[in-house]
PDB file of N, CA and C in Angstrom:
ATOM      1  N   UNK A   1       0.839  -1.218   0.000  1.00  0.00           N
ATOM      2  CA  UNK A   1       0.000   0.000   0.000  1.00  0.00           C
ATOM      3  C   UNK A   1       0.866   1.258   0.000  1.00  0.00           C
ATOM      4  N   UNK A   2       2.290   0.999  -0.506  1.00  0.00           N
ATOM      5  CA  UNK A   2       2.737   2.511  -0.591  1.00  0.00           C
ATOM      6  C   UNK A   2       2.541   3.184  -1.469  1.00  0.00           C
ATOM      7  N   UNK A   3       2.094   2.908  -2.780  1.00  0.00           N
ATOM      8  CA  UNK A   3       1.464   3.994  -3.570  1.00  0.00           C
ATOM      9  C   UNK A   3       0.422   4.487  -3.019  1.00  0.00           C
ATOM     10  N   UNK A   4      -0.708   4.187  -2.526  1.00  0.00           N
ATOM     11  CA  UNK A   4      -1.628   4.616  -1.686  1.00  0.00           C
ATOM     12  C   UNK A   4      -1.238   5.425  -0.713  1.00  0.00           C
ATOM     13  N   UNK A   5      -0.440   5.434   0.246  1.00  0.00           N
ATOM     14  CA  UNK A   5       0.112   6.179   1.155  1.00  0.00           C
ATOM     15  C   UNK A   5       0.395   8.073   0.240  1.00  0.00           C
ATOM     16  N   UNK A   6       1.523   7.414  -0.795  1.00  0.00           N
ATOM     17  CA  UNK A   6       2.165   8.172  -1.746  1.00  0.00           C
ATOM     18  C   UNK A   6       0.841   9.177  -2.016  1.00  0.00           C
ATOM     19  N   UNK A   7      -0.397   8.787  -2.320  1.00  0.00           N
ATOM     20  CA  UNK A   7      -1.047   9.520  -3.313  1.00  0.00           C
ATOM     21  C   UNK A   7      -1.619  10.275  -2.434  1.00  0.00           C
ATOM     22  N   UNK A   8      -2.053  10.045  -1.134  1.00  0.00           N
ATOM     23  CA  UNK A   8      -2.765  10.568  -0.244  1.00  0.00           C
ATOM     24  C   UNK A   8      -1.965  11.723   0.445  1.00  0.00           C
ATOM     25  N   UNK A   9      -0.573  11.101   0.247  1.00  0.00           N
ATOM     26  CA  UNK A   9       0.669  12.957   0.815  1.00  0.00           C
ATOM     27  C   UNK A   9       0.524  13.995  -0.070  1.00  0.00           C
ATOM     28  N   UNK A  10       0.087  13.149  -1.703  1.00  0.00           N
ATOM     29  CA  UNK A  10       0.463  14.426  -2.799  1.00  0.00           C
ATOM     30  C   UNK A  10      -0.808  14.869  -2.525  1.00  0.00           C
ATOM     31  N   UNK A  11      -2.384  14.454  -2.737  1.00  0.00           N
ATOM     32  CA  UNK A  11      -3.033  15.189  -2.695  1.00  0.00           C
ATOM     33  C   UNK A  11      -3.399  16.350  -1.256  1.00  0.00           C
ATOM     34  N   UNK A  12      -2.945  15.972  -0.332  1.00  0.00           N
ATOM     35  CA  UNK A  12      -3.121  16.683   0.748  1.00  0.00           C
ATOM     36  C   UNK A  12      -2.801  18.305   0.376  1.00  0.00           C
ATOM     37  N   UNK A  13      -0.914  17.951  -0.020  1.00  0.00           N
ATOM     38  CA  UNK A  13      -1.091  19.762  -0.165  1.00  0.00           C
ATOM     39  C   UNK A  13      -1.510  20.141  -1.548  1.00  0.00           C
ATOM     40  N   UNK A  14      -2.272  19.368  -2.134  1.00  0.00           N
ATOM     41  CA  UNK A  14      -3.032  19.944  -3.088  1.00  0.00           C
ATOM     42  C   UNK A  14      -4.106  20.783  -2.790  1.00  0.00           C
ATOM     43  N   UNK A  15      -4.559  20.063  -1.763  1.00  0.00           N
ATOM     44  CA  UNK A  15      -6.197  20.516  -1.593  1.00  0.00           C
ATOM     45  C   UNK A  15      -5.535  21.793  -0.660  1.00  0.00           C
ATOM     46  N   UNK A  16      -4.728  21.523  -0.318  1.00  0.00           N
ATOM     47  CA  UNK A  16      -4.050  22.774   0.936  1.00  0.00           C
ATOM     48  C   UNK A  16      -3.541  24.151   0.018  1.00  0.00           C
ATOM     49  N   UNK A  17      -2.923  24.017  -1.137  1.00  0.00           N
ATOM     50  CA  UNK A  17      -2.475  25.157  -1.709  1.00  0.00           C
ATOM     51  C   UNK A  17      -4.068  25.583  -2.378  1.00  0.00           C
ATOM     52  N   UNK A  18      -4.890  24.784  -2.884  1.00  0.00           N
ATOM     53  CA  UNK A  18      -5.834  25.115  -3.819  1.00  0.00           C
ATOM     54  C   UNK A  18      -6.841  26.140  -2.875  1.00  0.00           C
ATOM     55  N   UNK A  19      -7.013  25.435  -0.963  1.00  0.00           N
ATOM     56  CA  UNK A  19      -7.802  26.352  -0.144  1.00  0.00           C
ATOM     57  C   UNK A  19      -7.209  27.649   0.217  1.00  0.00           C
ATOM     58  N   UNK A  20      -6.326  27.744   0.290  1.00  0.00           N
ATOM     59  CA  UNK A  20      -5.621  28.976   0.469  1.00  0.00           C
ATOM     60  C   UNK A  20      -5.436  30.020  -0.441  1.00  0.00           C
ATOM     61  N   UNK A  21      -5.017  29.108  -1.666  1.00  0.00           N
ATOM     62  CA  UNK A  21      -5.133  30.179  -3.140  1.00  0.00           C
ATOM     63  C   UNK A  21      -6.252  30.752  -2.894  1.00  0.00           C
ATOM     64  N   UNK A  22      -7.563  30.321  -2.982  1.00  0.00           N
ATOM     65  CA  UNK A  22      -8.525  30.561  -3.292  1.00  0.00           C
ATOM     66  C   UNK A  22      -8.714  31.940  -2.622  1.00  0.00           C
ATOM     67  N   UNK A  23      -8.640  31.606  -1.465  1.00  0.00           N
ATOM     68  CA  UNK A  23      -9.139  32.915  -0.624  1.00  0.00           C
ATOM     69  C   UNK A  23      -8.161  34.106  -0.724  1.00  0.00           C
ATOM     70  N   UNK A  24      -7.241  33.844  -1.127  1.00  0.00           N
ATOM     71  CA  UNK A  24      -6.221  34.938  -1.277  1.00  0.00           C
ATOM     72  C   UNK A  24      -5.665  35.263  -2.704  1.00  0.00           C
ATOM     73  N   UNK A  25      -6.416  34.940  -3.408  1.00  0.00           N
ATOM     74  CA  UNK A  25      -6.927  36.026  -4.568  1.00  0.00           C
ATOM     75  C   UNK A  25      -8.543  36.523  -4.630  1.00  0.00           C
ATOM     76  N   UNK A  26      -8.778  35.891  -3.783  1.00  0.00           N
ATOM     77  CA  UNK A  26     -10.219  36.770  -2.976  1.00  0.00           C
ATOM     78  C   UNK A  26      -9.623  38.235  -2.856  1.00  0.00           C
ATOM     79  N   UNK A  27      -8.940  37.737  -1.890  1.00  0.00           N
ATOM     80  CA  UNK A  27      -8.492  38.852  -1.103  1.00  0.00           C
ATOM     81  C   UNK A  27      -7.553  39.993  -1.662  1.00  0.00           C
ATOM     82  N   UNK A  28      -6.709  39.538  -2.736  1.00  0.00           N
ATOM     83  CA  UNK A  28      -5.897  40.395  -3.677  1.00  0.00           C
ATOM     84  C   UNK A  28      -6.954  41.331  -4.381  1.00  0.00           C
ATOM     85  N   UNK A  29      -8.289  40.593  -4.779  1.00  0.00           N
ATOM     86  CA  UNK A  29      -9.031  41.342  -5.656  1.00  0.00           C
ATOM     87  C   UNK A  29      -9.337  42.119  -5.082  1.00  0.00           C
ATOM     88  N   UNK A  30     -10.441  41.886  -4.005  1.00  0.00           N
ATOM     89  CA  UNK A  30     -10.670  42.864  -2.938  1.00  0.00           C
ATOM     90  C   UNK A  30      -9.897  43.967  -2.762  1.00  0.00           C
ATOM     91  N   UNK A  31      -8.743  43.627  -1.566  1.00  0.00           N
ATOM     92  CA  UNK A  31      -8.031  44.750  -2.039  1.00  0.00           C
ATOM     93  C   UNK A  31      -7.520  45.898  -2.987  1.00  0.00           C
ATOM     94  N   UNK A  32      -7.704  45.667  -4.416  1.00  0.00           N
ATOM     95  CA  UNK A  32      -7.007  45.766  -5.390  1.00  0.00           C
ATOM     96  C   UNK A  32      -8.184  47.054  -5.947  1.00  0.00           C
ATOM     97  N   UNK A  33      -9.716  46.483  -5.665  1.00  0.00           N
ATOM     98  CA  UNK A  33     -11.245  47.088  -5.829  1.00  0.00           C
ATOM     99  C   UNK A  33     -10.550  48.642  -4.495  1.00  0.00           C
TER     100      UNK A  33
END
């Protein structure tokens, strides 16, 4: 099961950069308005 292991580290900071992006080009725009 170490590919499984493997896939579950990569997607983690996926979902981690993708929640953060998100809100902080929220927030760039915002600002930017």
């Amino acid at each position: 099961d170490g590919g499984r292991t493997e896939s579950v580290v990569e997607k983690e900071p996926l979902e981690f950069v993708e929640g953060f992006s998100k809100p902080f080009c929220f927030f760039r725009r915002s600002s930017n308005l």
